[in-house]
N, C-alpha and C. Protein backbone atom coordinates (compact mmCIF):
# COMPACT_ATOMS: atom_id res chain seq x y z
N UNK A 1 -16.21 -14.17 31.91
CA UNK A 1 -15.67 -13.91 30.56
C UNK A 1 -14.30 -13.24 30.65
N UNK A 2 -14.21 -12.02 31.48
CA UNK A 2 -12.99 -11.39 31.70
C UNK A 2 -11.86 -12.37 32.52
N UNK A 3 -12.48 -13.00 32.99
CA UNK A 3 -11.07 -13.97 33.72
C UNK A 3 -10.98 -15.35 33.21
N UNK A 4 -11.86 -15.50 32.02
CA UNK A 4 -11.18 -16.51 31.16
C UNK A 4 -10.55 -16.05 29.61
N UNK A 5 -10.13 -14.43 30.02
CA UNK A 5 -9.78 -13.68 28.78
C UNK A 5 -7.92 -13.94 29.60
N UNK A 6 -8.32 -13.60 30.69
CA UNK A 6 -7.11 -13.58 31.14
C UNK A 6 -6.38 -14.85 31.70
N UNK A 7 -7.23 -15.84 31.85
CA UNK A 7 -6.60 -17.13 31.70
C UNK A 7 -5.89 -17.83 30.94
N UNK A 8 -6.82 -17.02 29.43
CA UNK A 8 -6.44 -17.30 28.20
C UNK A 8 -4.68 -17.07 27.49
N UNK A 9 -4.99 -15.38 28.13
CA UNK A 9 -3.91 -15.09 28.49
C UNK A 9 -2.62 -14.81 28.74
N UNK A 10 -2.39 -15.43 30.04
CA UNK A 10 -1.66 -15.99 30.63
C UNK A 10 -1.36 -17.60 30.00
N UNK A 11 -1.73 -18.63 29.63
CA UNK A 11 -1.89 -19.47 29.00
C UNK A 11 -1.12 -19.30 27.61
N UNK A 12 -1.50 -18.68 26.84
CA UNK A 12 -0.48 -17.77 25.78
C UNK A 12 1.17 -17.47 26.23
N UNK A 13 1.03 -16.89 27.29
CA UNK A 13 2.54 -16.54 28.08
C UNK A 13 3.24 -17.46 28.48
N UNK A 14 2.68 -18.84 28.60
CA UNK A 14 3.42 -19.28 29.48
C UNK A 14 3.93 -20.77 28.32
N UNK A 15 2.96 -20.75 27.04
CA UNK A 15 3.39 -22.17 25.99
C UNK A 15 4.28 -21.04 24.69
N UNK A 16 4.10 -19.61 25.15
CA UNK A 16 4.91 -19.43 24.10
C UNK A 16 6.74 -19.13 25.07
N UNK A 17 6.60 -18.99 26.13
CA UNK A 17 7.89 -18.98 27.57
C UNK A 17 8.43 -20.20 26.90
N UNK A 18 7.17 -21.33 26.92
CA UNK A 18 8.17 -22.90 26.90
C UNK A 18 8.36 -23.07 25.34
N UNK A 19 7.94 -22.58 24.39
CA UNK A 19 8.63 -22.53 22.89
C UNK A 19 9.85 -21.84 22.75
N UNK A 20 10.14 -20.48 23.22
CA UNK A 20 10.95 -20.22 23.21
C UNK A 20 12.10 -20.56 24.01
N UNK A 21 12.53 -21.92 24.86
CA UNK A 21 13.09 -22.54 25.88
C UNK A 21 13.20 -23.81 25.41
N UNK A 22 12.61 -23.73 24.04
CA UNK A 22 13.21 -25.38 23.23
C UNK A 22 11.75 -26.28 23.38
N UNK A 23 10.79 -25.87 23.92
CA UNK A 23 9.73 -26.99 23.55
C UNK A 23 8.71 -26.98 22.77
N UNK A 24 9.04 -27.78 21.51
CA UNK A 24 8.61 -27.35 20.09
C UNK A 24 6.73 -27.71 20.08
N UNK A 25 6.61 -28.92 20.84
CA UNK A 25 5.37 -29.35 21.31
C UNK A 25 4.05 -27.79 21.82
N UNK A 26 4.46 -26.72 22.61
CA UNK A 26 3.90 -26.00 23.20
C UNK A 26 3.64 -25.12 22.48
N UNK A 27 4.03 -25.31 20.79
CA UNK A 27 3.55 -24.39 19.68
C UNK A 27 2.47 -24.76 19.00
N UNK A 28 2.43 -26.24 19.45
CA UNK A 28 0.99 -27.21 18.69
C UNK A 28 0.02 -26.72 19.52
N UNK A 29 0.24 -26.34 20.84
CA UNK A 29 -1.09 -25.45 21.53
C UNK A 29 -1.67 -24.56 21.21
N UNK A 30 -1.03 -23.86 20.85
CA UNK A 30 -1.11 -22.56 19.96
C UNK A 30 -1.79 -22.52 18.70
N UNK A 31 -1.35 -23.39 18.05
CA UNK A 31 -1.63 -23.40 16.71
C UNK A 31 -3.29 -24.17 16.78
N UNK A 32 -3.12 -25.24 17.81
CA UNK A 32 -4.94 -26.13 17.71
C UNK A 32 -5.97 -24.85 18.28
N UNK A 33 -5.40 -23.70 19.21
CA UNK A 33 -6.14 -22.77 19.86
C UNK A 33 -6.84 -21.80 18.98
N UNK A 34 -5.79 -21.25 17.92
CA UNK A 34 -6.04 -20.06 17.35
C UNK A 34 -6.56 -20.61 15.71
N UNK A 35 -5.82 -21.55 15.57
CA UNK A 35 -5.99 -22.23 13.75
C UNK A 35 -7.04 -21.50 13.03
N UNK A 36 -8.79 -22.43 14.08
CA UNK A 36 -9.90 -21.86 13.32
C UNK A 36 -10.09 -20.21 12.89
N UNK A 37 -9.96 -19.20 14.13
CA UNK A 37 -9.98 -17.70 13.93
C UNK A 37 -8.63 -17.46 12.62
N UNK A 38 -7.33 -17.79 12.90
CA UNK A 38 -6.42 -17.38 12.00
C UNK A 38 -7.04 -17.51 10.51
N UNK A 39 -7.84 -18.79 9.99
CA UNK A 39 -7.87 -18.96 8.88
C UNK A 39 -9.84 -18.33 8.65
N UNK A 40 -10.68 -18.06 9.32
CA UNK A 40 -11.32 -16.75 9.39
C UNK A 40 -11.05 -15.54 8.50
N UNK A 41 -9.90 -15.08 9.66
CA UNK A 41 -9.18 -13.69 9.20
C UNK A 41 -8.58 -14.03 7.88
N UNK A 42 -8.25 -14.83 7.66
CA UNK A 42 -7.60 -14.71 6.21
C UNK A 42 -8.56 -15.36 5.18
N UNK A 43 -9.19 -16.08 5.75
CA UNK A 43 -10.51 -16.19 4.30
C UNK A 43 -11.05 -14.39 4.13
N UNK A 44 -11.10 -13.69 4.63
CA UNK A 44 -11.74 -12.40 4.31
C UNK A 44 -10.69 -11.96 3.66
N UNK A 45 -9.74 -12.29 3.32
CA UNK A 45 -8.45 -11.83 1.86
C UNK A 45 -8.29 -12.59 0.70
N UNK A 46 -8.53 -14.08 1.26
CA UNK A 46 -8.23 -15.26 0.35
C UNK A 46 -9.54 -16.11 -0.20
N UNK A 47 -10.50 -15.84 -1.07
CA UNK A 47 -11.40 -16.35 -0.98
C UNK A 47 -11.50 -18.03 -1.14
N UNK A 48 -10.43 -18.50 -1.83
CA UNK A 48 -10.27 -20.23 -2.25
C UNK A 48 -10.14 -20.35 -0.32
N UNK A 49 -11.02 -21.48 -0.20
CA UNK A 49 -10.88 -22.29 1.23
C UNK A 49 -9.22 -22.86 1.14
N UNK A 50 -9.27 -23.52 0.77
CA UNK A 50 -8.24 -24.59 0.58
C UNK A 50 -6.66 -23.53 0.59
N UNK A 51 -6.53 -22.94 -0.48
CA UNK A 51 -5.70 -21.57 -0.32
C UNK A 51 -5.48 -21.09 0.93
N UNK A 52 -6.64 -20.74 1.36
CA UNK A 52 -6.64 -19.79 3.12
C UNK A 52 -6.22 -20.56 3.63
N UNK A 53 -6.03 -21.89 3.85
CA UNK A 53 -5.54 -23.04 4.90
C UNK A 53 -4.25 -22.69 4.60
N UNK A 54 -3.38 -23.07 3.21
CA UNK A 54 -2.39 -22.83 3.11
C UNK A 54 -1.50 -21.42 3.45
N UNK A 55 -2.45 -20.60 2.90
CA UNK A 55 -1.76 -19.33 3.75
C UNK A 55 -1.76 -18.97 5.37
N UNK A 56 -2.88 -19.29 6.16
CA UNK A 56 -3.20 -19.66 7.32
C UNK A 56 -1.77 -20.42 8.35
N UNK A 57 -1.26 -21.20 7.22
CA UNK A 57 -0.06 -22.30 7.88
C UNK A 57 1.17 -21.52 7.71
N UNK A 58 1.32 -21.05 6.24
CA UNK A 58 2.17 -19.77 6.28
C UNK A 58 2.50 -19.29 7.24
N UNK A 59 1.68 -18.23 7.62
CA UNK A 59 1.22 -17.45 8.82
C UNK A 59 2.11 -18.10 10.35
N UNK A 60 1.30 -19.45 10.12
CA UNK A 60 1.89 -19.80 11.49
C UNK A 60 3.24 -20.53 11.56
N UNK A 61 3.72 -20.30 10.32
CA UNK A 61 5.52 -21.07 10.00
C UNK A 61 5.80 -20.06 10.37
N UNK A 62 5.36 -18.55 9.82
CA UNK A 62 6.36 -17.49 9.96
C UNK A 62 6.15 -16.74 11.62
N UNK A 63 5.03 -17.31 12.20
CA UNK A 63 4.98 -17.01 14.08
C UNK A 63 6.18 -17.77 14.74
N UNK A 64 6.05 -19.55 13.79
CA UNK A 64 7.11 -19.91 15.08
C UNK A 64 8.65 -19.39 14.58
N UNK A 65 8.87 -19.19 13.83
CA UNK A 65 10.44 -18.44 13.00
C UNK A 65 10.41 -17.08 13.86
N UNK A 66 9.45 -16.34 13.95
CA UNK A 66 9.87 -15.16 14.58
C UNK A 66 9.52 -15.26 16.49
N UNK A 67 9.01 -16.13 16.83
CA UNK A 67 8.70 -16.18 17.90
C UNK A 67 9.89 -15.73 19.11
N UNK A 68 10.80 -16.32 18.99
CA UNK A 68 11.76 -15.63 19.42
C UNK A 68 11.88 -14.18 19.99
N UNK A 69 11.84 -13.39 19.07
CA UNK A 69 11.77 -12.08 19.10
C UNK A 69 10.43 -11.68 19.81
N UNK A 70 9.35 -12.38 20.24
CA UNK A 70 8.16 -11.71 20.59
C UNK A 70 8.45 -11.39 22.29
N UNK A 71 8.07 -10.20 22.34
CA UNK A 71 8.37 -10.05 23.94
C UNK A 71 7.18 -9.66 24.89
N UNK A 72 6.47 -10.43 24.55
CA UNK A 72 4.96 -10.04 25.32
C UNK A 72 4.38 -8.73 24.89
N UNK A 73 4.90 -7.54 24.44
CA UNK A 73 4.27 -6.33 24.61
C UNK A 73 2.82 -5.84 23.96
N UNK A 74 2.59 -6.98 23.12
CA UNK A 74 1.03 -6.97 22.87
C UNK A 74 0.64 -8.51 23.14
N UNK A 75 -0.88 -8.73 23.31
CA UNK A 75 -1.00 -10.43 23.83
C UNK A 75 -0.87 -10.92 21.99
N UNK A 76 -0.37 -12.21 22.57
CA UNK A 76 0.16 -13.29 21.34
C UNK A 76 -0.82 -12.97 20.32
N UNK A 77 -2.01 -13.62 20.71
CA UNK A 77 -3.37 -13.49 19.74
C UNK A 77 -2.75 -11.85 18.53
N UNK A 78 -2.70 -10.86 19.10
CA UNK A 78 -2.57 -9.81 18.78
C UNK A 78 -1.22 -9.60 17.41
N UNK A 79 -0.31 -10.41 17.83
CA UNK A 79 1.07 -10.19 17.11
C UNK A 79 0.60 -11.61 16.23
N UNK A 80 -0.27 -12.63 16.40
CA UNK A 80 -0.48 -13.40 15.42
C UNK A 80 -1.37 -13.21 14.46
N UNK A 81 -2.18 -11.83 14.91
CA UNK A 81 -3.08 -11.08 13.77
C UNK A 81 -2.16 -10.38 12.82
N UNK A 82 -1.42 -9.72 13.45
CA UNK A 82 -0.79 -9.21 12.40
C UNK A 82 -0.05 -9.74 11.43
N UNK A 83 0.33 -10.75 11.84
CA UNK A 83 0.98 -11.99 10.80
C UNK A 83 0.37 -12.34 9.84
N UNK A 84 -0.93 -12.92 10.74
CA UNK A 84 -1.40 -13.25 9.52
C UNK A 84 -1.72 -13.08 8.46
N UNK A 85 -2.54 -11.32 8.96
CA UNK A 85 -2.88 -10.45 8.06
C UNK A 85 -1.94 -10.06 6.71
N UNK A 86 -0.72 -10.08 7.47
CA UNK A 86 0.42 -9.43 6.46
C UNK A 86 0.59 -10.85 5.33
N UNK A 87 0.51 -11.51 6.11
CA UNK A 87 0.71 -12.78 4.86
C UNK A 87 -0.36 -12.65 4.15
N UNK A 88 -1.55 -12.90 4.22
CA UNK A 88 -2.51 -12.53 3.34
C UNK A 88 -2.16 -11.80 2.60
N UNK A 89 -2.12 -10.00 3.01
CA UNK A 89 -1.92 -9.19 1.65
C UNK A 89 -0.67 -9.84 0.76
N UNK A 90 0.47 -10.35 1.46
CA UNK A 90 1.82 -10.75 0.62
C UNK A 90 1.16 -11.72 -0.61
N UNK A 91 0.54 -12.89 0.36
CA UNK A 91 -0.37 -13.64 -1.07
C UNK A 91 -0.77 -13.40 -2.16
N UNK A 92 -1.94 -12.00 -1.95
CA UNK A 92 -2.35 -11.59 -3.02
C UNK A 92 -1.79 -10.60 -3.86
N UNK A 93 -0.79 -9.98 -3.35
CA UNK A 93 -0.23 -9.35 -4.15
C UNK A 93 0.91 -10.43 -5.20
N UNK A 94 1.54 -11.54 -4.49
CA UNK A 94 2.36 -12.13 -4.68
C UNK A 94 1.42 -12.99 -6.44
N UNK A 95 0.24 -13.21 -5.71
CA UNK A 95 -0.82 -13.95 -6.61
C UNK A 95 -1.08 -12.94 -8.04
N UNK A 96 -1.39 -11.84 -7.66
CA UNK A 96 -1.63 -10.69 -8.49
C UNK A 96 -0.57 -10.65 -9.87
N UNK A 97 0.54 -10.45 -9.43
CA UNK A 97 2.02 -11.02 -10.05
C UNK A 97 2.06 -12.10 -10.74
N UNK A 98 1.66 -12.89 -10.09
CA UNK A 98 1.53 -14.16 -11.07
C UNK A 98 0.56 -14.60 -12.21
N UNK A 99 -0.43 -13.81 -11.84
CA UNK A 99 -1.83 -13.65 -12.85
C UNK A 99 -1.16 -12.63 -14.34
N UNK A 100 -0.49 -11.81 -13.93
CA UNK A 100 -0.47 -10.73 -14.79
C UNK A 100 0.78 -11.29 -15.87
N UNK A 101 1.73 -12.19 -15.25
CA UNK A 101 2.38 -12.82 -16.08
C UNK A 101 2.21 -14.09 -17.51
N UNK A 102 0.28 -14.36 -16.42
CA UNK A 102 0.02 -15.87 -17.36
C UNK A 102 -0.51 -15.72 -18.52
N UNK A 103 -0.51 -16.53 -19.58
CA UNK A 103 -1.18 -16.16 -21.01
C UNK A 103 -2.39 -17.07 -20.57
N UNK A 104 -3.37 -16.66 -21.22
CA UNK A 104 -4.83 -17.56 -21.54
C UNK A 104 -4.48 -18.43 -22.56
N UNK A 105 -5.11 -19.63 -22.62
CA UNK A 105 -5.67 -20.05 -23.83
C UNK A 105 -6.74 -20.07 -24.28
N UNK A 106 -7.29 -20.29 -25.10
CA UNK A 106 -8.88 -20.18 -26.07
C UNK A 106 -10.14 -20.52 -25.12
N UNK A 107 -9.34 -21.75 -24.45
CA UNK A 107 -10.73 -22.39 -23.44
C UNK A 107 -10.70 -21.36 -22.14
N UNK A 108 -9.83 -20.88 -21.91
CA UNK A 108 -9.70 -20.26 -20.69
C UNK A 108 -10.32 -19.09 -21.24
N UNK A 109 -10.57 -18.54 -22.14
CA UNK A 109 -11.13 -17.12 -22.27
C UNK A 109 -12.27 -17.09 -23.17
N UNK A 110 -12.58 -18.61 -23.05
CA UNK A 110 -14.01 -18.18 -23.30
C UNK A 110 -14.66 -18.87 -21.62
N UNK A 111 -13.93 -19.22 -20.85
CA UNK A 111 -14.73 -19.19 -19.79
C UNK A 111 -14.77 -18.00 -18.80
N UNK A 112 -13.58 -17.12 -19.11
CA UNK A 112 -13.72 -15.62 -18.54
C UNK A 112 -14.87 -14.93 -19.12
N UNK A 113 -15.29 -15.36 -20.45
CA UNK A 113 -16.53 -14.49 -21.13
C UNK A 113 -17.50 -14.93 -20.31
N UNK A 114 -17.55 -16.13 -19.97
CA UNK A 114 -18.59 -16.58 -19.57
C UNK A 114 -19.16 -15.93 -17.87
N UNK A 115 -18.01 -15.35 -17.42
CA UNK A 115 -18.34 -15.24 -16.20
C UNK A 115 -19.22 -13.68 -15.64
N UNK A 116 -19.90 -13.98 -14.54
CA UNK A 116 -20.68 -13.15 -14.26
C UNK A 116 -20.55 -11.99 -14.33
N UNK A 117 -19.31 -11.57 -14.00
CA UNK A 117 -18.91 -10.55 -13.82
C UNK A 117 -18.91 -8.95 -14.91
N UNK A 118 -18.34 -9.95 -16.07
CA UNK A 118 -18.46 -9.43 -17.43
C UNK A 118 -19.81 -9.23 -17.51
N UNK A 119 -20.95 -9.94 -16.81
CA UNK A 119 -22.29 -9.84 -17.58
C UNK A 119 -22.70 -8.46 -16.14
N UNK A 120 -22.35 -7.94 -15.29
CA UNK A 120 -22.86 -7.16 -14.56
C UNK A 120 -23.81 -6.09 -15.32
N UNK A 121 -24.81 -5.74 -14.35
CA UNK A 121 -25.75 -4.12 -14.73
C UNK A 121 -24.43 -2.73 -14.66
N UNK A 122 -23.69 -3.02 -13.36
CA UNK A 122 -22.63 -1.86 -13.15
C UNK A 122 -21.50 -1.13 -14.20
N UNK A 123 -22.15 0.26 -14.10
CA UNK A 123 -21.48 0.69 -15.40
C UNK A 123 -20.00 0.66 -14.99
N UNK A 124 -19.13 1.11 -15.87
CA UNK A 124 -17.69 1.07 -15.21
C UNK A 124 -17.81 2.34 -14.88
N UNK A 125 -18.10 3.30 -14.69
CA UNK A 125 -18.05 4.19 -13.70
C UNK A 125 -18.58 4.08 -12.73
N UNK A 126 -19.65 3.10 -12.33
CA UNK A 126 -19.89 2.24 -10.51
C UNK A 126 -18.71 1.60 -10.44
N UNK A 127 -18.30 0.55 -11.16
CA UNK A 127 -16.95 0.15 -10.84
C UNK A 127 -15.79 0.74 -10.42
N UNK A 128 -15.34 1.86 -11.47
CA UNK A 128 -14.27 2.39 -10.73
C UNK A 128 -14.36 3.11 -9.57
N UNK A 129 -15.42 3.64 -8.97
CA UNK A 129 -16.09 4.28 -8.22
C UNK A 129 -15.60 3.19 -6.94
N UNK A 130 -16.20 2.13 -6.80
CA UNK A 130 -15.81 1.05 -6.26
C UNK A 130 -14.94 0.88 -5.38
N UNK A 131 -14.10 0.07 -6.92
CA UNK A 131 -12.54 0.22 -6.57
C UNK A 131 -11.89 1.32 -6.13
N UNK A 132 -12.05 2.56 -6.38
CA UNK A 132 -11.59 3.02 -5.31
C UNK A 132 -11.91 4.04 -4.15
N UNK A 133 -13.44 3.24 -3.88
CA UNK A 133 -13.82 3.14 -2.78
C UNK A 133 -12.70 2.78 -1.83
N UNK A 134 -12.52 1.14 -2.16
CA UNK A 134 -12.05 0.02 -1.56
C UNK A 134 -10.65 0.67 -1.53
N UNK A 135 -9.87 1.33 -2.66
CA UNK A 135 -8.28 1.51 -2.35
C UNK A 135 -8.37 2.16 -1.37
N UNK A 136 -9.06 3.37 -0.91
CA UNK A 136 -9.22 4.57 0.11
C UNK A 136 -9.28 4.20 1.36
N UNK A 137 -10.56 2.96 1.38
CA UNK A 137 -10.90 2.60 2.80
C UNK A 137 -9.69 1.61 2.98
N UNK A 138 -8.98 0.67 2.51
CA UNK A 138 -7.60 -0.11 2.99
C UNK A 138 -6.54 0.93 3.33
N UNK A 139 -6.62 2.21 1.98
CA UNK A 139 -5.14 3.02 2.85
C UNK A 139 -5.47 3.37 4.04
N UNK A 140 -6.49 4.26 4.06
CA UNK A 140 -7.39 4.89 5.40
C UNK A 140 -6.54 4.03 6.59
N UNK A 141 -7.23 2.80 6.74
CA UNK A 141 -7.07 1.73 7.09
C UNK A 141 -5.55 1.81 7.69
N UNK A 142 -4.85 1.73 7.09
CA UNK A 142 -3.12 1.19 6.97
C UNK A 142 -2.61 2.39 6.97
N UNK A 143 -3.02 3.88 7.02
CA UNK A 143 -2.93 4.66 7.90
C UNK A 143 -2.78 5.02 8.82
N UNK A 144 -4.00 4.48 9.49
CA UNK A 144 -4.04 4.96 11.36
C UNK A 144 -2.47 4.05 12.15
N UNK A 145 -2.76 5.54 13.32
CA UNK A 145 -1.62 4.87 13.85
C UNK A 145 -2.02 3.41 14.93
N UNK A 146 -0.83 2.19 14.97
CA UNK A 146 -0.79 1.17 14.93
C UNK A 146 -1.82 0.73 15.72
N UNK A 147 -2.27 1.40 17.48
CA UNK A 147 -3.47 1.21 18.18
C UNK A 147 -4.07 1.03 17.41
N UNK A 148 -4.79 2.53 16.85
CA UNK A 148 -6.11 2.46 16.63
C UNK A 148 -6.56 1.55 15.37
N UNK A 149 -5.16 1.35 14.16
CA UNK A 149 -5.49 0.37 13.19
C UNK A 149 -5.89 -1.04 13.98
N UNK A 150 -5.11 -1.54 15.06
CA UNK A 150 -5.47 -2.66 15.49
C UNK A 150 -6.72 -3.22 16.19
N UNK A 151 -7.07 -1.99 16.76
CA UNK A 151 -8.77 -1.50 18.01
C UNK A 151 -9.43 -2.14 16.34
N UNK A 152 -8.81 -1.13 15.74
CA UNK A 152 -10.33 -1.25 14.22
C UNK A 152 -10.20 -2.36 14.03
N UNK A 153 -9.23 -3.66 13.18
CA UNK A 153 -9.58 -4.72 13.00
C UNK A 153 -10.03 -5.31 13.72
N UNK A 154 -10.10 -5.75 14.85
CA UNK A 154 -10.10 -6.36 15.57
C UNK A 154 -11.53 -6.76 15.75
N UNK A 155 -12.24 -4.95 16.11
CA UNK A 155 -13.90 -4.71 16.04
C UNK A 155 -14.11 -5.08 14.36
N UNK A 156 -14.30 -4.52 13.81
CA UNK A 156 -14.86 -4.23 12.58
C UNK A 156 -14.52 -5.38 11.70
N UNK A 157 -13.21 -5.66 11.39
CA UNK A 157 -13.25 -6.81 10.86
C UNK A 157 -13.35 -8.05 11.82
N UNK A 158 -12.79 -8.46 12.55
CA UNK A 158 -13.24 -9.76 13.46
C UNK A 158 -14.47 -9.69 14.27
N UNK A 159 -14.51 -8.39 14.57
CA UNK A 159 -16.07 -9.10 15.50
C UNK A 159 -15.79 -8.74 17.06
N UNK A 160 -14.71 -8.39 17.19
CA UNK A 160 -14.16 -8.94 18.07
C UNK A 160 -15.14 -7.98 19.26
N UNK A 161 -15.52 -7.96 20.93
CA UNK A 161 -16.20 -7.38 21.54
C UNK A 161 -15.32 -6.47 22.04
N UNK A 162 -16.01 -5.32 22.45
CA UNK A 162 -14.96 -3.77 23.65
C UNK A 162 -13.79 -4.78 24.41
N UNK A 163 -14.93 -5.56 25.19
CA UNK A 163 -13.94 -6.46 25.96
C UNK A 163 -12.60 -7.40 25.89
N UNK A 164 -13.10 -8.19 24.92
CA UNK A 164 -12.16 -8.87 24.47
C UNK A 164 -10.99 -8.02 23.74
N UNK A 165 -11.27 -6.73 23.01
CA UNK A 165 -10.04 -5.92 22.85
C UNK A 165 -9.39 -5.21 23.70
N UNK A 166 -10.04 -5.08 25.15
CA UNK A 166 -8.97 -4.87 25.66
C UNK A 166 -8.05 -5.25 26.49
N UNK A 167 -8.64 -6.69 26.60
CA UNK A 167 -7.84 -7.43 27.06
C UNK A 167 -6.41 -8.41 26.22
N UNK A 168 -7.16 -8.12 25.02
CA UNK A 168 -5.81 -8.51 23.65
C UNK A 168 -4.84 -7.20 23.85
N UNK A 169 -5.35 -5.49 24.39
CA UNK A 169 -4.22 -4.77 23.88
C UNK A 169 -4.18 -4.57 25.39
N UNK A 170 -4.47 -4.84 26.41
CA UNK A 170 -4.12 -4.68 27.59
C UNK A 170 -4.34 -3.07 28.14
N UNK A 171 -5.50 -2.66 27.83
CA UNK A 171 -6.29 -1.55 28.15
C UNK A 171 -7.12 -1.70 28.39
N UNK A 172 -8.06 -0.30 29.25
CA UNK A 172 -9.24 -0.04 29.58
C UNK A 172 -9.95 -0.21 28.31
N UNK A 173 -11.35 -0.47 28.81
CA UNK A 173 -12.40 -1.00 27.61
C UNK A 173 -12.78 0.93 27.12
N UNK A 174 -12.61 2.22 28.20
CA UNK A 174 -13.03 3.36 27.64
C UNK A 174 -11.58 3.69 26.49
N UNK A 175 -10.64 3.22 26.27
CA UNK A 175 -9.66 3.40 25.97
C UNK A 175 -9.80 2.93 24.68
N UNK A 176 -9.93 1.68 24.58
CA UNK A 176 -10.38 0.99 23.11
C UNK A 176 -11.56 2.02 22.44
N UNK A 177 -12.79 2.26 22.99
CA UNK A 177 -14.13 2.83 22.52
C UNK A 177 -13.60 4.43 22.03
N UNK A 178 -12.49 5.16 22.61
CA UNK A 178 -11.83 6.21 21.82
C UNK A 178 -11.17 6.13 20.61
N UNK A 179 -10.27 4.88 20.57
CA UNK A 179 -9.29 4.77 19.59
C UNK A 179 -10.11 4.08 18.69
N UNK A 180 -11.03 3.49 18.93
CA UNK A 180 -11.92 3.18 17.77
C UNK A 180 -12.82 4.65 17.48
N UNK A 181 -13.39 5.57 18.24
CA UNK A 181 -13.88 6.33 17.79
C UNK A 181 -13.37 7.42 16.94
N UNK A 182 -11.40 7.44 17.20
CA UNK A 182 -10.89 8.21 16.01
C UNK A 182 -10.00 7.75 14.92
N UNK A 183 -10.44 6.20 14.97
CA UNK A 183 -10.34 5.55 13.94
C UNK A 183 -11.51 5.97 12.84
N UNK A 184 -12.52 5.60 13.20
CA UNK A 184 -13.55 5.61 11.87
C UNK A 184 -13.99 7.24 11.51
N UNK A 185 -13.14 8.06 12.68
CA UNK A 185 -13.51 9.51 12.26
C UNK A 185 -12.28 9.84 11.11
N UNK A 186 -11.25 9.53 11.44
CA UNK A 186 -10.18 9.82 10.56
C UNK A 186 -10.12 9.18 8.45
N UNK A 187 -11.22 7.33 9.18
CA UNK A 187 -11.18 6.61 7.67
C UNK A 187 -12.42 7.82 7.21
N UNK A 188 -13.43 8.75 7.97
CA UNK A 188 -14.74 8.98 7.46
C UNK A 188 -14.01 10.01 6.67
N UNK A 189 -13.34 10.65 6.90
CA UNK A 189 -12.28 11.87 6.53
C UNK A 189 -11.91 11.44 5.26
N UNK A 190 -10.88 10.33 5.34
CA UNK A 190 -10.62 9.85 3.73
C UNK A 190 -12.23 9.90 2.62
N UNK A 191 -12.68 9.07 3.19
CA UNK A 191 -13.97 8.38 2.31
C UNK A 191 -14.83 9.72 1.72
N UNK A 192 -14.88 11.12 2.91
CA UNK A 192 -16.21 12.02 2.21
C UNK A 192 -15.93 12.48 0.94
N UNK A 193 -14.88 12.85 0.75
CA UNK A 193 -14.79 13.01 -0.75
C UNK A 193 -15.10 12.43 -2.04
N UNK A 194 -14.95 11.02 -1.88
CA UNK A 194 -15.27 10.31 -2.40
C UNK A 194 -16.40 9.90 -2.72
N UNK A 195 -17.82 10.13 -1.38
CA UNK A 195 -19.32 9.95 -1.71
C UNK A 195 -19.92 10.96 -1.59
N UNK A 196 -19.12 12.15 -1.48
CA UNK A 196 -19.66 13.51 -2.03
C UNK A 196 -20.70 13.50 -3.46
């Protein structure tokens, strides 16, 4: 597993060497390798399928535009998380913006009545409670410094194993299991107040 992390790799190093050297082909490697996980990570922002593809491609217009500039110092996989990620939030905020501008019409708001949501048990004080649950744990989140934010996604939201993170940040596996351990001590910090 560990030496097909590092095959992997190296493999990464050497089609993004020949992209940046003019061979536009050695980015289609890239892109057939990572595609499925990229658009993963961004369905957990984007819930429309079809959407996440499109932002997903986003993502990977704006890897090969900046590729250039990448200088190995975290593995590819790693600097294409963050891309992606960032496009995501840009989406929805970008989306957010655009919602708040649109008018309804009659049919459109009686199918907002219609929707579940409106019909919930949750009082709006579970709701706001909620929400900003959720604002706390994203700042929390977008807080930590850049390691340990990245150790955390990586585990927590992807899945990802000790191992496999540390071979994405190019550390010891006891190294990751710290920076994740004062990751979720620092988000627990934000949050107690809140479920006090």
């Amino acid at each position: 597993m560990i030496n097909q992390s590092r095959n992997s790799e190296q493999l990464d190093e050497e089609l993004v060497s020949r992209v940046q050297h003019g061979d536009k082909t050695a980015f289609d490697h890239l892109v057939i390798k990572y595609q499925h996980r990229i658009i993963q990570l961004v369905n957990r922002y984007v819930k429309d399928p079809s959407e996440a593809q499109d932002v997903a491609q986003d993502a990977f217009i704006k890897a090969y535009r900046a590729l250039d500039g990448f200088r190995g110092e975290a593995a590819f996989y790693t600097w294409l998380y963050r891309i992606a990620t960032n496009t995501a939030k840009n989406y929805l905020i970008s989306r957010t913006r655009r919602h708040s501008d649109y008018q309804y019409d009659i049919q459109e708001l009686e199918v907002i009545g219609n929707s579940p949501q409106l019909h919930s048990n949750d009082t709006p004080e579970q709701l706001l409670l909620s929400e900003e649950i959720m604002t706390t744990l994203n700042q929390a989140i977008e807080d930590l410094p850049e390691e340990m934010r990245v150790a955390f996604r990586l585990r927590e939201i992807e899945g990802r194993s000790y191992e496999e993170i540390a071979l994405a940040m190019k550390c010891p596996v006891g190294t990751i299991r710290s920076r994740l351990f004062r990751a979720r001590e620092a988000i627990d910090k934000q949050l107690t107040f809140l479920l006090d």
